[in-house]
Protein backbone atom coordinates (compact mmCIF):
# COMPACT_ATOMS: atom_id res chain seq x y z
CA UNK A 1 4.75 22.73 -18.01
CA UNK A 2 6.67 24.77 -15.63
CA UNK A 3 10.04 24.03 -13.91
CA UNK A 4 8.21 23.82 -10.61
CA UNK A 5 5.89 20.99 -11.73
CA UNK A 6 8.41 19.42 -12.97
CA UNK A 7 10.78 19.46 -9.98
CA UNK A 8 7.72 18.71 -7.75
CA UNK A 9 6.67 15.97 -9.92
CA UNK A 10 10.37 14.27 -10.15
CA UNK A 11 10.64 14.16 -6.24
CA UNK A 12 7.05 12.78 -6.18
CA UNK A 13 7.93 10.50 -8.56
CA UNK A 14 11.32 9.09 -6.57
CA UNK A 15 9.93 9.34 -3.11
CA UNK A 16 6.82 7.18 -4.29
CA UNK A 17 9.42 4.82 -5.90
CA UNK A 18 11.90 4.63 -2.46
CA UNK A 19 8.36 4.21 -0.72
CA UNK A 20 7.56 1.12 -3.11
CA UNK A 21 11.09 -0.10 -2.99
CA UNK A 22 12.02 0.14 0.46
CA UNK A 23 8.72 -0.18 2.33
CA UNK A 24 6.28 -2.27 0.34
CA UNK A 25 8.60 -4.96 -0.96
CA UNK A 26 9.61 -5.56 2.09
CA UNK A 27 6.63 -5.57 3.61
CA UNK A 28 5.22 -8.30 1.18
CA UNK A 29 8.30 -10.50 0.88
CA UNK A 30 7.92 -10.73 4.79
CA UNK A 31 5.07 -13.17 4.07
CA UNK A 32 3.77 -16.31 2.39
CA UNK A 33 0.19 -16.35 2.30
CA UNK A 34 -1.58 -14.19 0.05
CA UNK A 35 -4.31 -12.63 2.38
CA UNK A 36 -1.31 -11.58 4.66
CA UNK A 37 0.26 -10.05 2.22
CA UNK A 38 -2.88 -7.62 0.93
CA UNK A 39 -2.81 -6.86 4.76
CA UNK A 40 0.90 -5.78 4.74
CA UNK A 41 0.23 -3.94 1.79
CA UNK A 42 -3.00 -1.96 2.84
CA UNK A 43 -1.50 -1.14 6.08
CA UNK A 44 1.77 0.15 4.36
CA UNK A 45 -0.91 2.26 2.17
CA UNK A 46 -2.48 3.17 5.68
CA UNK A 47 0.86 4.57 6.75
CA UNK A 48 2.10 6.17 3.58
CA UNK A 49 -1.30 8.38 3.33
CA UNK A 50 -1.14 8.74 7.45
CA UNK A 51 2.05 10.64 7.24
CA UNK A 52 1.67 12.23 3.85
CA UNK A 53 -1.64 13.60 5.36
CA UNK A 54 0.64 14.66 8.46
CA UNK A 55 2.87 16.14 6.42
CA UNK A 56 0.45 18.73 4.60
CA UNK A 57 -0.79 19.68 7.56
CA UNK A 58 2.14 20.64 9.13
CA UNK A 59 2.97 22.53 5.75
CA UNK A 60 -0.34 23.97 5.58
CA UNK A 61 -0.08 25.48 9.00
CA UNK A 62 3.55 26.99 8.61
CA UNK A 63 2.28 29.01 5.54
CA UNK A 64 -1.26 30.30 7.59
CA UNK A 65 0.79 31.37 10.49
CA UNK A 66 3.99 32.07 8.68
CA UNK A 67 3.73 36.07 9.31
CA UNK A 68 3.64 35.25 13.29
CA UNK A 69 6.61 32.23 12.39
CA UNK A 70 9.24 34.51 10.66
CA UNK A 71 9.13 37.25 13.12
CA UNK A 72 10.56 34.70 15.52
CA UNK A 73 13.38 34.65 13.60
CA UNK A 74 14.06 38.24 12.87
């Protein structure tokens, strides 16, 4: 394996763990009947893959319009 996977896989690998830690735990300690807590857990799924989905978009369109992007900044 390359360097890059690596480094891409270790900050995968901690942001999915401060995700679990400081989202989902939470979110599942908040309550005391099991059915509510499957709910807090699939929406705090919901959101995770909501903003992760944001997230390569906005990536994906910085690098299609990148050549218009950095001549901004030239």
């Amino acid at each position: 394996m390359s360097l890059d996977v690596l480094i891409f896989g270790g900050a995968g690998l901690i942001s999915l763990l401060a995700f679990v830690t400081l989202i989902l735990v939470p979110a599942i300690g908040s309550f005391g009947r099991a059915w509510e807590k499957v709910a807090a857990a699939a929406l705090s799924l919901i959101v995770l893959i909501a903003l992760a989905a944001i997230g390569v978009a906005a990536g994906v369109t910085i690098v299609y319009y990148w050549d218009d992007i950095s001549t901004i900044f030239a």
